[in-house]
Protein backbone atom coordinates (compact mmCIF):
# COMPACT_ATOMS: atom_id res chain seq x y z
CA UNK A 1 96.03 49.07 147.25
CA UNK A 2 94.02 52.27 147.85
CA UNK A 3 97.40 54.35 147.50
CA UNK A 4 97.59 52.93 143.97
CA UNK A 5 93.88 53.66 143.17
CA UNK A 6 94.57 57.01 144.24
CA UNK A 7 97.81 57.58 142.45
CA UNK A 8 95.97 56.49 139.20
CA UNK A 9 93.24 58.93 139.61
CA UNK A 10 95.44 61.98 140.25
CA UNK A 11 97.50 60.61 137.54
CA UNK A 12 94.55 60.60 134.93
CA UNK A 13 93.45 64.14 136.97
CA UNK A 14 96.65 65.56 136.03
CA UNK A 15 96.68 64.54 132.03
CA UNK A 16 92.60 65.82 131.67
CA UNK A 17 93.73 68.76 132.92
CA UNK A 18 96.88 69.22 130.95
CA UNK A 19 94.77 68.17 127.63
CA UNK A 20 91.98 70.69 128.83
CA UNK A 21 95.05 73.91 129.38
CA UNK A 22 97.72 72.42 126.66
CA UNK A 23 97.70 75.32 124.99
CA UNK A 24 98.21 78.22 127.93
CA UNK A 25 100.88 75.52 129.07
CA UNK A 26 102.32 75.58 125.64
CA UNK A 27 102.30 79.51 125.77
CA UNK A 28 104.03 79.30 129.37
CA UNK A 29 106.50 77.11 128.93
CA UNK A 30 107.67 78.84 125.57
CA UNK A 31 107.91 82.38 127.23
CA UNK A 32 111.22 81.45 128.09
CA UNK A 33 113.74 82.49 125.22
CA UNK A 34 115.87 79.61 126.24
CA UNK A 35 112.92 76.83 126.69
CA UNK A 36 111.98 77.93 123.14
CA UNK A 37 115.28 78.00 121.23
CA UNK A 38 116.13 74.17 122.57
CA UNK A 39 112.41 72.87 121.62
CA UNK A 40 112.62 74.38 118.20
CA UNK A 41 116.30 73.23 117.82
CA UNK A 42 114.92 69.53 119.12
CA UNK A 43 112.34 69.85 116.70
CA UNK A 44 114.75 70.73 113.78
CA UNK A 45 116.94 68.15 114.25
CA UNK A 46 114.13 65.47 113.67
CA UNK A 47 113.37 64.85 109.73
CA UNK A 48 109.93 64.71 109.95
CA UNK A 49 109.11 68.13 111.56
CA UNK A 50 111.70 69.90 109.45
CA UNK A 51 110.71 68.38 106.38
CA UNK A 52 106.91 69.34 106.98
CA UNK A 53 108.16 72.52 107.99
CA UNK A 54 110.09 73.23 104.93
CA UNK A 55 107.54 72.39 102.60
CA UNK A 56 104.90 74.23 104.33
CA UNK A 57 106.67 77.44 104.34
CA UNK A 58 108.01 76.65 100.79
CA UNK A 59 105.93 74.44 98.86
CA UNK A 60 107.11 73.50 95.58
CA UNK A 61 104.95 75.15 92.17
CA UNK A 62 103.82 73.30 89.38
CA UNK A 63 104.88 75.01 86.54
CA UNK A 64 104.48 73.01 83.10
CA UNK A 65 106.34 76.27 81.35
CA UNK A 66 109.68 75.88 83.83
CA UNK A 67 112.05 72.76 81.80
């Protein structure tokens, strides 16, 4: 029982302080040329990140004059 307690609380240890450093993990892990080109290919093969890519990089114009 107190193994488990313990487990939990480095568990929950662990996530506060990958939530607090996410972002100089982020940086880390993406230093690698090969990490990076498989997450961005992972993320390019979903729909939803590619499509809110896409249309943040090129958003559509509303132009009344264009028929």
């Amino acid at each position: 029982m107190k193994i488990r307690v313990i487990r939990k609380l480095m568990f929950a240890f662990l996530l506060f302080f990958m939530y607090r450093n996410r972002y100089k993990l982020m940086n880390t892990v993406l230093q690698n040329e090969t990490v990076r080109k498989f997450v961005v290919s992972l993320f390019m093969k979903s729909p939803l990140f590619r499509n809110r890519l896409i249309f943040t990089l090129f958003p559509k114009k509303m132009d009344s004059n264009i028929e």
